[in-house]
C-alpha atoms as a PDB file:
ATOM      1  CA  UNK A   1     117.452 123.266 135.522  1.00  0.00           C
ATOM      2  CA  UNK A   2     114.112 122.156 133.979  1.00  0.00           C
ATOM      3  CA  UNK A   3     112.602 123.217 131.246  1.00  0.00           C
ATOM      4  CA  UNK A   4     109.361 124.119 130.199  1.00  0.00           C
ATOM      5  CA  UNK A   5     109.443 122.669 126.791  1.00  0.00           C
ATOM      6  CA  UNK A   6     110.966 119.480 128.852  1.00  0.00           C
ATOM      7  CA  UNK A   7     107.210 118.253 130.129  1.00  0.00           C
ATOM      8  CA  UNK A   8     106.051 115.751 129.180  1.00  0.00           C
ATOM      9  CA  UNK A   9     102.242 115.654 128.664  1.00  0.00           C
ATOM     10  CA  UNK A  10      99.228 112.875 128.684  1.00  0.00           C
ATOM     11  CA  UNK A  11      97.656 111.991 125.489  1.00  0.00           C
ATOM     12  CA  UNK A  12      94.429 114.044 126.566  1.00  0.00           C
ATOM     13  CA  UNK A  13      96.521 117.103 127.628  1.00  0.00           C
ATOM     14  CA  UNK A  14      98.201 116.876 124.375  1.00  0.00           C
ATOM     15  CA  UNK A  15      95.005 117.012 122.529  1.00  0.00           C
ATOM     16  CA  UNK A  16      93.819 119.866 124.361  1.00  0.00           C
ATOM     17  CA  UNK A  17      96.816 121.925 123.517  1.00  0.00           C
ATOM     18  CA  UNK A  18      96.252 120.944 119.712  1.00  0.00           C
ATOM     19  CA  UNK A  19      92.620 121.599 120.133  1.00  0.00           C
ATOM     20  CA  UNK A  20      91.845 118.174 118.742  1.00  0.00           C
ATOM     21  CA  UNK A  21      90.084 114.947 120.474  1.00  0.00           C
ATOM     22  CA  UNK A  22      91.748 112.807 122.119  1.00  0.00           C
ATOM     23  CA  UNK A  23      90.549 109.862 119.962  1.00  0.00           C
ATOM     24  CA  UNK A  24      92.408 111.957 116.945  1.00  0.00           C
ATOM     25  CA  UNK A  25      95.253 111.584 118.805  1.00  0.00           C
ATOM     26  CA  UNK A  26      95.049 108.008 118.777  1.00  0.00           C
ATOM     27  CA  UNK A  27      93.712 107.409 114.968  1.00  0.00           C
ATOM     28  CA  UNK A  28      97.144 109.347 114.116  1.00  0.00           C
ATOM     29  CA  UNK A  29      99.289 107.299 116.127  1.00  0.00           C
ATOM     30  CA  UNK A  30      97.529 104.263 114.812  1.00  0.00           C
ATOM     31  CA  UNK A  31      97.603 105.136 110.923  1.00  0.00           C
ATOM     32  CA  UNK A  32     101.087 107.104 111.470  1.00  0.00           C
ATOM     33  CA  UNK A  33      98.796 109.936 109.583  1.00  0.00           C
ATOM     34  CA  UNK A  34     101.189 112.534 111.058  1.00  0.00           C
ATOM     35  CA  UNK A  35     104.973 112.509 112.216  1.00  0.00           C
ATOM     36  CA  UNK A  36     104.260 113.154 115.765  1.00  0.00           C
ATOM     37  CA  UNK A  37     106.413 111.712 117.901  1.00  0.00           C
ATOM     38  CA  UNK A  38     105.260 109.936 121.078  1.00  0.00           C
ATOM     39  CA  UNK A  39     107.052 108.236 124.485  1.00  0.00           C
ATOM     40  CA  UNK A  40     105.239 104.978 125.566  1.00  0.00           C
ATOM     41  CA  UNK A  41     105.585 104.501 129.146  1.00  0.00           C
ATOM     42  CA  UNK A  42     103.733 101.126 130.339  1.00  0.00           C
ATOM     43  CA  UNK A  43     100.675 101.510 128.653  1.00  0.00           C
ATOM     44  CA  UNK A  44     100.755 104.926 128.937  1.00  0.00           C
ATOM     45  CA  UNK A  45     101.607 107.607 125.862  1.00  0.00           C
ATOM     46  CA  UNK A  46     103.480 110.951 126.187  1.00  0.00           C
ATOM     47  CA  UNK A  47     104.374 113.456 124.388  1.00  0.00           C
ATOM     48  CA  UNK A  48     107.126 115.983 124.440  1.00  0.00           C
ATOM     49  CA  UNK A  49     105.495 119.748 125.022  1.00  0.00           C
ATOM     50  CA  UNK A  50     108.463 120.767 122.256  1.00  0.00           C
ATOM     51  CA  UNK A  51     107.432 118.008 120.335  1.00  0.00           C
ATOM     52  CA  UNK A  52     103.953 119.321 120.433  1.00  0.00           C
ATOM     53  CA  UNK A  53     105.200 122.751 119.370  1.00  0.00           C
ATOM     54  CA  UNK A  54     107.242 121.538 117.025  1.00  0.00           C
ATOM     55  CA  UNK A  55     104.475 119.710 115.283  1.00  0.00           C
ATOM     56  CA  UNK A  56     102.079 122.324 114.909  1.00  0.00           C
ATOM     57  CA  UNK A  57     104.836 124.580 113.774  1.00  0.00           C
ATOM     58  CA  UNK A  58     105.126 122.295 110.761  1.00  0.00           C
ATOM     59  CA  UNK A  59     101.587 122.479 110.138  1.00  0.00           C
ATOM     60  CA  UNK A  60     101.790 126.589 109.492  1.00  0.00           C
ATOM     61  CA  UNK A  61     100.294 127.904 106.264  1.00  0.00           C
ATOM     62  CA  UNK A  62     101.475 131.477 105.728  1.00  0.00           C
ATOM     63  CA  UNK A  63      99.149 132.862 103.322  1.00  0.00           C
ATOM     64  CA  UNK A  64     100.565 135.432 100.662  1.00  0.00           C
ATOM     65  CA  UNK A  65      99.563 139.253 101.404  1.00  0.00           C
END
């Protein structure tokens, strides 16, 4: 049965869904500025929509009350 969290998304839909450019998308690839995973397919990149969750899970700040 598929899975949402299963898709795998374009670098520009990726971006979108982190609210960043896609051209941040590639300077962190590049400069491995973040542990974001990515699927290189051809020349194409993808990433994992859990992946993508996953990642800006990590970058939650809970502030104190």
């Amino acid at each position: 049965m598929f899975n949402e969290n299963d898709r795998l998304l374009s670098r520009e839909e990726a971006a979108q869904f982190l609210g960043v450019s896609k051209g941040t998308l590639e300077v962190w690839a590049c400069t491995k500025r973040y542990n974001l995973p990515y699927i290189k397919v051809g020349r194409l990149v993808k990433y994992w929509l859990s992946d993508l969750h996953a990642f800006a899970q990590s970058r939650k700040i809970e502030s104190p009350i």
